[in-house]
PDB file of N, CA and C in Angstrom:
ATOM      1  N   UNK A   1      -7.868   8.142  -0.191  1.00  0.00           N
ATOM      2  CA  UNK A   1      -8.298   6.933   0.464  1.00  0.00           C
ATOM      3  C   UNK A   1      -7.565   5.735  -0.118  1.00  0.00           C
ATOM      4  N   UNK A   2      -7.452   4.732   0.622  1.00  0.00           N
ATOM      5  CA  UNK A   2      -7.078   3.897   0.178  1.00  0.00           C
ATOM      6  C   UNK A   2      -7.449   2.251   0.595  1.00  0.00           C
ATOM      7  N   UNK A   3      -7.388   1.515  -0.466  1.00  0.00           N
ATOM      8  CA  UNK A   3      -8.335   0.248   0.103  1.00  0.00           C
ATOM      9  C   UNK A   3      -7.599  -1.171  -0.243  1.00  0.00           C
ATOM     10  N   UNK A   4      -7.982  -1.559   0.787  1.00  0.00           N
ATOM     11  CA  UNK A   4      -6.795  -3.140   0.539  1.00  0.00           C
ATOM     12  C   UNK A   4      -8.414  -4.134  -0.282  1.00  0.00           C
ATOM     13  N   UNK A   5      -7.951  -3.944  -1.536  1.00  0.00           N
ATOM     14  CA  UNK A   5      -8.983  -5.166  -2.161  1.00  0.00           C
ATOM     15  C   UNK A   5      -9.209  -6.410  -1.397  1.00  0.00           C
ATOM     16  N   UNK A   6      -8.156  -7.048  -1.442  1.00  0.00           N
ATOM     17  CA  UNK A   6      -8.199  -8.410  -0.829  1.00  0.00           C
ATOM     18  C   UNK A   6      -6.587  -9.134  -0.558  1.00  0.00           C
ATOM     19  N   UNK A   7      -6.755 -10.221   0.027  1.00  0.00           N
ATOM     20  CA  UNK A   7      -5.430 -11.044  -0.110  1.00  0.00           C
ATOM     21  C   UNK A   7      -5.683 -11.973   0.521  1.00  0.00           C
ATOM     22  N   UNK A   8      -4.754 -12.872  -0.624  1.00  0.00           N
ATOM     23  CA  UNK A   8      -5.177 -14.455  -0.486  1.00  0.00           C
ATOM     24  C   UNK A   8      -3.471 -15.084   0.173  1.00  0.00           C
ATOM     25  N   UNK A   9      -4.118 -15.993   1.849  1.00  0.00           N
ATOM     26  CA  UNK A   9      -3.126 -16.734   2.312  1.00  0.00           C
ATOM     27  C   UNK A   9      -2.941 -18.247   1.762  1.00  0.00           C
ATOM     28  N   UNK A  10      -1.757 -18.194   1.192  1.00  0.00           N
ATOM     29  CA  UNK A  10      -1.133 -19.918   0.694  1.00  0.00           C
ATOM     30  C   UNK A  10      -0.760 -20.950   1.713  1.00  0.00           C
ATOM     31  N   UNK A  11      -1.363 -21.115   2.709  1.00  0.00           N
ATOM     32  CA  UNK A  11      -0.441 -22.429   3.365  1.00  0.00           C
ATOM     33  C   UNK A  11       0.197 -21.740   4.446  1.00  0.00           C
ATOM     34  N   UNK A  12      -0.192 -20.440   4.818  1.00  0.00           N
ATOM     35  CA  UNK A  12       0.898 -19.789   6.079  1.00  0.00           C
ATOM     36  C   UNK A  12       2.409 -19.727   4.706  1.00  0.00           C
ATOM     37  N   UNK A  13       2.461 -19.939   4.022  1.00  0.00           N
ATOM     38  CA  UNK A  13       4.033 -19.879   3.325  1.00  0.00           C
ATOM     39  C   UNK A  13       3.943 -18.637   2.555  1.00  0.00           C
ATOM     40  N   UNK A  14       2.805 -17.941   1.724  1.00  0.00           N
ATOM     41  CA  UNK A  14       3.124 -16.564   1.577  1.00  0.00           C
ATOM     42  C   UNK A  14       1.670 -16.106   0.802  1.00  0.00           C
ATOM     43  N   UNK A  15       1.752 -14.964   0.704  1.00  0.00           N
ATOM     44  CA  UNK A  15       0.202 -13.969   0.603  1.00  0.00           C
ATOM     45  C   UNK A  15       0.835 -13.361  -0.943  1.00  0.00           C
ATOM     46  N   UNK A  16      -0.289 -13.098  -1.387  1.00  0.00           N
ATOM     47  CA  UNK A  16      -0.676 -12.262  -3.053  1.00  0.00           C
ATOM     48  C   UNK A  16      -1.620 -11.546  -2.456  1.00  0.00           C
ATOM     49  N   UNK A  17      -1.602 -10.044  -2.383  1.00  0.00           N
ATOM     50  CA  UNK A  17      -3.033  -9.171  -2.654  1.00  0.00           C
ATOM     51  C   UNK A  17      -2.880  -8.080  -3.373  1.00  0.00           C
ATOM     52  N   UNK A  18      -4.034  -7.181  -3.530  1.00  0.00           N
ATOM     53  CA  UNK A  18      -3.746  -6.308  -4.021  1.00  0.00           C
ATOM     54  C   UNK A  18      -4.448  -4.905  -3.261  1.00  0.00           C
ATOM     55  N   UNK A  19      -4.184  -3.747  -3.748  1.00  0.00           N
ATOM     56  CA  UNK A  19      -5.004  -2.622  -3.164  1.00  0.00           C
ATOM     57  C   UNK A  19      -5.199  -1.437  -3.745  1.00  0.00           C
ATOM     58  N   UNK A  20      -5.903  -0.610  -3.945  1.00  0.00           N
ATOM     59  CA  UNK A  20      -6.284   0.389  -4.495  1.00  0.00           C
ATOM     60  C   UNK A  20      -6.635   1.808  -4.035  1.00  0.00           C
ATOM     61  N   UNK A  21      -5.871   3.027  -4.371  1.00  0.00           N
ATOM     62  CA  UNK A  21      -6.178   4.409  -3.916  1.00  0.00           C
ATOM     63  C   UNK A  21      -6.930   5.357  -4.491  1.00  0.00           C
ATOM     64  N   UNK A  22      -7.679   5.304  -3.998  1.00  0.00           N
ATOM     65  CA  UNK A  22      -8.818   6.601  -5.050  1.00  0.00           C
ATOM     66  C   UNK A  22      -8.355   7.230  -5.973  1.00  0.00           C
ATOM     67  N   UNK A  23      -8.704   6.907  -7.115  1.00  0.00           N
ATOM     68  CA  UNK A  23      -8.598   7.850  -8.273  1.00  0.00           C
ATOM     69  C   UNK A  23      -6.678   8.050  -8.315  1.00  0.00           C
ATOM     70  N   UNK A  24      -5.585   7.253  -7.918  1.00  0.00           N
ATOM     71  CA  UNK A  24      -4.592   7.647  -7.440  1.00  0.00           C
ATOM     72  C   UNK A  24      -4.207   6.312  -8.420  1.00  0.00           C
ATOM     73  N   UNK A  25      -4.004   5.147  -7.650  1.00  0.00           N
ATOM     74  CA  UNK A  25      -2.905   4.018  -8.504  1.00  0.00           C
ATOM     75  C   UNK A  25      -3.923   2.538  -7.822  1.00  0.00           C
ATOM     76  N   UNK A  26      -3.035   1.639  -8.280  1.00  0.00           N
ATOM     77  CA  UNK A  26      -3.395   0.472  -7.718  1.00  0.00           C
ATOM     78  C   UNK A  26      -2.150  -0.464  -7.538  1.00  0.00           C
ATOM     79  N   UNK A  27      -2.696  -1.519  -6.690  1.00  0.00           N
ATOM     80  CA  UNK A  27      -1.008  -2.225  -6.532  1.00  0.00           C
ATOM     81  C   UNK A  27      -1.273  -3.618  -6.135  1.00  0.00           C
ATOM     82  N   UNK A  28      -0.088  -4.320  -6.097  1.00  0.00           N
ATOM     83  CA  UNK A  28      -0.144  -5.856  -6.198  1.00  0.00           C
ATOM     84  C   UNK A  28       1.174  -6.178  -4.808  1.00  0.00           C
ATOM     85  N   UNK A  29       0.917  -7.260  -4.528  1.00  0.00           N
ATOM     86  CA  UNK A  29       2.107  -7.331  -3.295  1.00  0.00           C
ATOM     87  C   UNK A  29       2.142  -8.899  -3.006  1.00  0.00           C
ATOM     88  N   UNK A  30       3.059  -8.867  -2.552  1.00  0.00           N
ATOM     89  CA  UNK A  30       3.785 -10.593  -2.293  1.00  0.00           C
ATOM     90  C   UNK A  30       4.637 -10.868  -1.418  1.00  0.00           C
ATOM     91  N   UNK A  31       4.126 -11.300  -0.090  1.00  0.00           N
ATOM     92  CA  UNK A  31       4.744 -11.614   0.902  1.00  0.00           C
ATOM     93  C   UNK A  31       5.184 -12.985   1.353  1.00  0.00           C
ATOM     94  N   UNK A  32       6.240 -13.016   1.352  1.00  0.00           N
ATOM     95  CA  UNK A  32       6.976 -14.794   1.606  1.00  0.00           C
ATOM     96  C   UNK A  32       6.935 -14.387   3.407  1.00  0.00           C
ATOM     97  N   UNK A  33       6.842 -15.694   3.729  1.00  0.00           N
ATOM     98  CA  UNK A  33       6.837 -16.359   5.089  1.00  0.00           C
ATOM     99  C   UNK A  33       8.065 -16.703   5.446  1.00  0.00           C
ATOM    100  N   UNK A  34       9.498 -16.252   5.616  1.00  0.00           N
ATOM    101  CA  UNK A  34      10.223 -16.500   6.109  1.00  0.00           C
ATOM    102  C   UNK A  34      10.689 -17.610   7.511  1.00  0.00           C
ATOM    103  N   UNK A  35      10.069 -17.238   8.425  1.00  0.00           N
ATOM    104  CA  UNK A  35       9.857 -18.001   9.995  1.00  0.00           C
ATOM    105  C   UNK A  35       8.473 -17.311  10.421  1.00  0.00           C
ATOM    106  N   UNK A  36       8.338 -18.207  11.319  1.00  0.00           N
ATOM    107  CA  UNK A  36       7.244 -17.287  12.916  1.00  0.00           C
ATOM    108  C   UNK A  36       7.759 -16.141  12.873  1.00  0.00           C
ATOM    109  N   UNK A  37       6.431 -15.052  12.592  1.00  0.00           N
ATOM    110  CA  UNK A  37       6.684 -13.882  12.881  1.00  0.00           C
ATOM    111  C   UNK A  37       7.331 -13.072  11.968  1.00  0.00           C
ATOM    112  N   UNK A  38       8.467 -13.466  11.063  1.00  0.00           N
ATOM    113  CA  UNK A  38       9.055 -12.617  10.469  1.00  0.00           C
ATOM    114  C   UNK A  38       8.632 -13.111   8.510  1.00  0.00           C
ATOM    115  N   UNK A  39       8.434 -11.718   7.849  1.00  0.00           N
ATOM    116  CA  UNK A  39       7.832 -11.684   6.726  1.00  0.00           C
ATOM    117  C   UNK A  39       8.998 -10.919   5.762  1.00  0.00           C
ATOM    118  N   UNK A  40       8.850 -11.398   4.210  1.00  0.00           N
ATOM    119  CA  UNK A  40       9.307 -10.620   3.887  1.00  0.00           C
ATOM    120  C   UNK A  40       8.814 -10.264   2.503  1.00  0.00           C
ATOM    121  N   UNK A  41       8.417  -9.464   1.896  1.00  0.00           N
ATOM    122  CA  UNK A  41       7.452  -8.816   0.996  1.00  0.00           C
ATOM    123  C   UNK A  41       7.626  -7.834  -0.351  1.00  0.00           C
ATOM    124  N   UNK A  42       7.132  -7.911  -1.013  1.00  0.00           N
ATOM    125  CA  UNK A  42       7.493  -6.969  -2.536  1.00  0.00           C
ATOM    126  C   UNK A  42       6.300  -6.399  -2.955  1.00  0.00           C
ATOM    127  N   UNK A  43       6.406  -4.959  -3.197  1.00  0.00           N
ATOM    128  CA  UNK A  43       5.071  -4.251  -3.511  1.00  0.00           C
ATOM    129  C   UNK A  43       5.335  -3.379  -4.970  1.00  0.00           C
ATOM    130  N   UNK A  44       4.472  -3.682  -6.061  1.00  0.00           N
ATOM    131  CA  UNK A  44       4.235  -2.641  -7.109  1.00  0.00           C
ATOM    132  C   UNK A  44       3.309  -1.823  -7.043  1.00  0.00           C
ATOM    133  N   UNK A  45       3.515  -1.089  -7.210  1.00  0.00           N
ATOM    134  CA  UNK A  45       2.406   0.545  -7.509  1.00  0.00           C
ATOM    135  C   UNK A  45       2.404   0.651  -9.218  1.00  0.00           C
ATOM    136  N   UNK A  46       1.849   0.860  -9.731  1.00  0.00           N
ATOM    137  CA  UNK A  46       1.210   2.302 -10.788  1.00  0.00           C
ATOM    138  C   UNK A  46       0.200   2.894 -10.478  1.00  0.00           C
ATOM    139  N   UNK A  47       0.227   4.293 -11.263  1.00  0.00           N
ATOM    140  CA  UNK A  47      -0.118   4.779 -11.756  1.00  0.00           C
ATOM    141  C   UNK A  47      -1.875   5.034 -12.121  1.00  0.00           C
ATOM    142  N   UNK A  48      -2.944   5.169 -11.704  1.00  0.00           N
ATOM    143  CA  UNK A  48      -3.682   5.730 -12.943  1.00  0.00           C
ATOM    144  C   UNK A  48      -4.505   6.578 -13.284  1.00  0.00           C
ATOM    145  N   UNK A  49      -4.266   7.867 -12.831  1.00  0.00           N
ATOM    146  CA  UNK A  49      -4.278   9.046 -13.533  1.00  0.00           C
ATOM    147  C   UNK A  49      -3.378   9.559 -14.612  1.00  0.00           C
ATOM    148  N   UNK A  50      -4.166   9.768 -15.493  1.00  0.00           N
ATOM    149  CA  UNK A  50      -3.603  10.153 -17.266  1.00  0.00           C
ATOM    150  C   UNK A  50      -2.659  11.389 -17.142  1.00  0.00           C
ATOM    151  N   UNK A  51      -2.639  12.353 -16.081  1.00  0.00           N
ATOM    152  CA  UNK A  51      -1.211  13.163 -16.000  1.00  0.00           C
ATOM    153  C   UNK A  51       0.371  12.432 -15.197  1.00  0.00           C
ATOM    154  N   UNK A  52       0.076  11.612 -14.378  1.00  0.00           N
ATOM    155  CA  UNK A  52       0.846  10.551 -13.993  1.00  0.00           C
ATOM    156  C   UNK A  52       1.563   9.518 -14.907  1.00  0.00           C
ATOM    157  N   UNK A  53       1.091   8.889 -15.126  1.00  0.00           N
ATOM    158  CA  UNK A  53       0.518   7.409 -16.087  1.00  0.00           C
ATOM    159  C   UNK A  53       1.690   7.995 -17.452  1.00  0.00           C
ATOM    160  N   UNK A  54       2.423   7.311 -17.346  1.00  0.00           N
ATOM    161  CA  UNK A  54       3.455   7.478 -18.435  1.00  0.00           C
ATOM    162  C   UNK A  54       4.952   7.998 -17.951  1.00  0.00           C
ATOM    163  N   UNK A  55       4.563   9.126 -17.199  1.00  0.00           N
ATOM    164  CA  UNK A  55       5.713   9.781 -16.565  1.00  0.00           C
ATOM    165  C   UNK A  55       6.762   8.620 -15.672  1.00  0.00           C
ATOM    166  N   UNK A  56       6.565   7.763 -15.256  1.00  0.00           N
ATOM    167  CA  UNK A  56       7.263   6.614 -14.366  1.00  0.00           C
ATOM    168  C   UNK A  56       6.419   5.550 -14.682  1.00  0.00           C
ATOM    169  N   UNK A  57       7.629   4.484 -14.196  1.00  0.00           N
ATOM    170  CA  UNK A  57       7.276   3.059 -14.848  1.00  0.00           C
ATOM    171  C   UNK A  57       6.676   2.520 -13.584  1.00  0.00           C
ATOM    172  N   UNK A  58       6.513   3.409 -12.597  1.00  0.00           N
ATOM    173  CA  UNK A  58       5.646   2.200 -11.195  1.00  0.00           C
ATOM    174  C   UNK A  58       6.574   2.632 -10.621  1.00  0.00           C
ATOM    175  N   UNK A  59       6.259   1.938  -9.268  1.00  0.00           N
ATOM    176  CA  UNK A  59       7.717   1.913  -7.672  1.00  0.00           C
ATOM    177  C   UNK A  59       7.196   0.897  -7.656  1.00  0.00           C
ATOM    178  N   UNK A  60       8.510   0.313  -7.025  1.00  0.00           N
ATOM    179  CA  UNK A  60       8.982  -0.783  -6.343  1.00  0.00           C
ATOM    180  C   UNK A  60       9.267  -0.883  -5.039  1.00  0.00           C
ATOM    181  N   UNK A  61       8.929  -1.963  -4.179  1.00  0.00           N
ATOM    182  CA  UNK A  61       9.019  -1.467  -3.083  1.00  0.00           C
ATOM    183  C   UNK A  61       9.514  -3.026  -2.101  1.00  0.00           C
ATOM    184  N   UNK A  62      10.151  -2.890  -1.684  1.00  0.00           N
ATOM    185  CA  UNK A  62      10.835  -4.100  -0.498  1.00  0.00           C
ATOM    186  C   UNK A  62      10.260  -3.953   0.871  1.00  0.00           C
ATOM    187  N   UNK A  63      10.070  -4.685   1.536  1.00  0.00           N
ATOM    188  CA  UNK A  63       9.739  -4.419   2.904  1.00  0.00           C
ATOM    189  C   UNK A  63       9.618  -5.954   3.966  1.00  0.00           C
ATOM    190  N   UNK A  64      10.161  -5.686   5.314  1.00  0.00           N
ATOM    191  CA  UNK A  64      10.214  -6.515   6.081  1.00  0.00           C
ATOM    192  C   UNK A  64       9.035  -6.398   6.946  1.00  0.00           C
ATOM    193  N   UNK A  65       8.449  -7.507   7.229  1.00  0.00           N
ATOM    194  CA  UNK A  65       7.022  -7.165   8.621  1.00  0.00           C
ATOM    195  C   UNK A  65       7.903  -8.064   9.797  1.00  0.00           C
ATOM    196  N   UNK A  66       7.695  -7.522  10.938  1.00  0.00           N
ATOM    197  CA  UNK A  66       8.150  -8.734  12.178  1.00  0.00           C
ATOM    198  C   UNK A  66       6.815  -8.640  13.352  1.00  0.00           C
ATOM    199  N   UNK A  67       6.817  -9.566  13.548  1.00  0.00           N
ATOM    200  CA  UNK A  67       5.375  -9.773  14.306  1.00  0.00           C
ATOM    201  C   UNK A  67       5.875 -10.348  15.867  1.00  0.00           C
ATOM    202  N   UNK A  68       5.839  -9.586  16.601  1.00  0.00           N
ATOM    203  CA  UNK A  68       6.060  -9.633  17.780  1.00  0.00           C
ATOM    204  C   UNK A  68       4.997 -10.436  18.951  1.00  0.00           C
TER     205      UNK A  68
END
């Protein structure tokens, strides 16, 4: 499962939230406001299960939204 905690909008100019997967990892994300419609965003993951959790330093993650 997985659950979007929350996220907070700045001004329409860009979003901080975070979200969480059962017993799996948790994560943080940051989306800039580019124009109308088009987004552009950065997501961390870890880790936290104790057989996981050490083995990798997190993902990283880039991503574009376009809103049609």
């Amino acid at each position: 499962m997985h659950f979007l905690l929350g996220r907070l909008d700045f001004g329409q100019k860009f979003e901080l939230g975070t979200s969480y997967r059962y017993d799996e990892s948790i994560s943080g994300l940051f989306l800039f406001n580019i124009s109308n419609g088009l987004k552009i965003g950065y997501v961390y993951e870890t880790a936290l299960e104790s057989q996981i959790d050490g083995l990798d330093n997190g993902t990283h993650e880039l991503f574009m939204r376009i809103g049609l």
